[in-house]
Protein backbone atom coordinates (compact mmCIF):
# COMPACT_ATOMS: atom_id res chain seq x y z
CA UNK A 1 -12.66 29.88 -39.00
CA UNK A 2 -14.39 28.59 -35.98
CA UNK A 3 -14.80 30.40 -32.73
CA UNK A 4 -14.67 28.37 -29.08
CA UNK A 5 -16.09 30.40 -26.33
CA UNK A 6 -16.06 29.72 -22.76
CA UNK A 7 -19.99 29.57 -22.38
CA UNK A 8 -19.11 29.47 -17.83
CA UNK A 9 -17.21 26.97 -15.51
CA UNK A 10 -19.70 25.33 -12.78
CA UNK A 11 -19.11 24.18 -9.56
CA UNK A 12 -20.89 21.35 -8.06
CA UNK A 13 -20.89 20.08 -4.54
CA UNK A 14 -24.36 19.48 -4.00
CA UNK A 15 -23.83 15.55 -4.30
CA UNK A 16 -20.29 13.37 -3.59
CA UNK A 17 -20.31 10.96 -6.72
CA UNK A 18 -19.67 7.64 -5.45
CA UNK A 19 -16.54 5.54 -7.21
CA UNK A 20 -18.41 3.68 -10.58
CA UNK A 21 -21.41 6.36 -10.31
CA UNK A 22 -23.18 8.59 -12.44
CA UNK A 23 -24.82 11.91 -11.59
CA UNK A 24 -27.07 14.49 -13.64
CA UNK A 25 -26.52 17.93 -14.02
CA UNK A 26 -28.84 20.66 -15.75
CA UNK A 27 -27.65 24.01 -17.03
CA UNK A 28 -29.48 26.61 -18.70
CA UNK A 29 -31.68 28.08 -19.72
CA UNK A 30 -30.38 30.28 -22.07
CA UNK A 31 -30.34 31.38 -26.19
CA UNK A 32 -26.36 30.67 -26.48
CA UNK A 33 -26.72 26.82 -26.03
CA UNK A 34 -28.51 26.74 -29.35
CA UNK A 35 -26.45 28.94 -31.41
CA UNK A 36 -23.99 26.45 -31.92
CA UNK A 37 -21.69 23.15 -30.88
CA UNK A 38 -21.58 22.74 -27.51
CA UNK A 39 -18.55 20.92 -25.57
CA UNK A 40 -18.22 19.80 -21.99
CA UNK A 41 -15.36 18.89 -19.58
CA UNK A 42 -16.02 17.52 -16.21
CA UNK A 43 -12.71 17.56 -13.80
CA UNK A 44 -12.62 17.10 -10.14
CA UNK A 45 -11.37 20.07 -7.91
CA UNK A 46 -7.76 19.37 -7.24
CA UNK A 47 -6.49 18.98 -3.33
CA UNK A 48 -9.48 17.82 -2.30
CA UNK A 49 -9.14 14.23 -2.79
CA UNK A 50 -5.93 11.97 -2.58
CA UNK A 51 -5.25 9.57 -5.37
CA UNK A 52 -6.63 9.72 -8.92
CA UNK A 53 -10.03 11.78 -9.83
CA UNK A 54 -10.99 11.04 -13.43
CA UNK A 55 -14.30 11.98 -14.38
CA UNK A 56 -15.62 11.41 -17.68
CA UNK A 57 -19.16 13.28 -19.53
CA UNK A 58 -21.26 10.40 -20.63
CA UNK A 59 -24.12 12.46 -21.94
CA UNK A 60 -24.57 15.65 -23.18
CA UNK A 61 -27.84 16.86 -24.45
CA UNK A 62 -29.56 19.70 -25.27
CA UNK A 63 -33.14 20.10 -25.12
CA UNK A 64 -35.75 23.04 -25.86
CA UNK A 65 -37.04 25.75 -23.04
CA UNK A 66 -40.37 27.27 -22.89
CA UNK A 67 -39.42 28.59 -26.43
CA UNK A 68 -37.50 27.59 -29.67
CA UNK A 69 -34.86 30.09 -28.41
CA UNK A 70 -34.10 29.25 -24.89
CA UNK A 71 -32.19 25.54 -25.00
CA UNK A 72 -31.37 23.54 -21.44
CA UNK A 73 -27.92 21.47 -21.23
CA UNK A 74 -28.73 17.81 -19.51
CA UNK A 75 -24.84 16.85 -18.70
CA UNK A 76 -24.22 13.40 -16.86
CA UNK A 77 -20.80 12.70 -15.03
CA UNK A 78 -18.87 9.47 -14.45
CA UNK A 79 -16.82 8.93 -11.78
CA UNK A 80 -14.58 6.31 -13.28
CA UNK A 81 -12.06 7.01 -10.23
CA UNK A 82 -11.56 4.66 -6.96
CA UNK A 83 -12.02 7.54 -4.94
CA UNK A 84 -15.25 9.32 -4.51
CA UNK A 85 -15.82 13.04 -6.21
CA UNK A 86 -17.00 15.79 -3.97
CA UNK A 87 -16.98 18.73 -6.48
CA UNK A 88 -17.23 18.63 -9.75
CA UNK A 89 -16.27 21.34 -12.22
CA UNK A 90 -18.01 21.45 -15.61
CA UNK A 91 -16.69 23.70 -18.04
CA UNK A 92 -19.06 23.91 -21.12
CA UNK A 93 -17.71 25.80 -24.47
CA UNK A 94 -19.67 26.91 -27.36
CA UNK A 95 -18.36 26.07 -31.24
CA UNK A 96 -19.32 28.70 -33.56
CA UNK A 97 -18.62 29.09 -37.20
């Protein structure tokens, strides 16, 4: 049976993603983002903004570190809300078998 593991939760507020905009996150690196499937779920924080917040992950991608063991997460978020994001919370899970 398959194992899900809550690799972290991040918290972004670096950049306020516009309504219809995209921004770029990296995370890593680290060995764990290799050792299996890796999920991600962006959400906005909740009482910050009035209205809707709906965020969607258009890419996820990982990519190799300074060795075959160490992998880097490239995640880019959509704001597909009217309202602009100031925080974004990523929460990125690991699939194992």
């Amino acid at each position: 049976m398959a194992t899900t593991t809550l690799f972290s939760a991040f918290i972004f507020n670096t950049t306020t993603i516009p309504a219809g905009q995209a921004q770029g996150y990296q995370i890593g690196p680290d060995a764990r983002l290799g050792s299996g499937t890796v999920t991600a779920t962006a959400h906005g924080l909740s009482g910050l903004v009035s209205g809707s917040q709906i965020l969607n992950v258009e890419i996820l991608k990982t990519r190799a570190g300074q060795n075959d063991q160490l992998r880097f997460l490239d995640i880019t978020v959509r704001n597909i809300a009217p309202n602009p994001c100031p925080f974004v919370k990523l929460f990125v899970h690991i699939v194992t078998p």
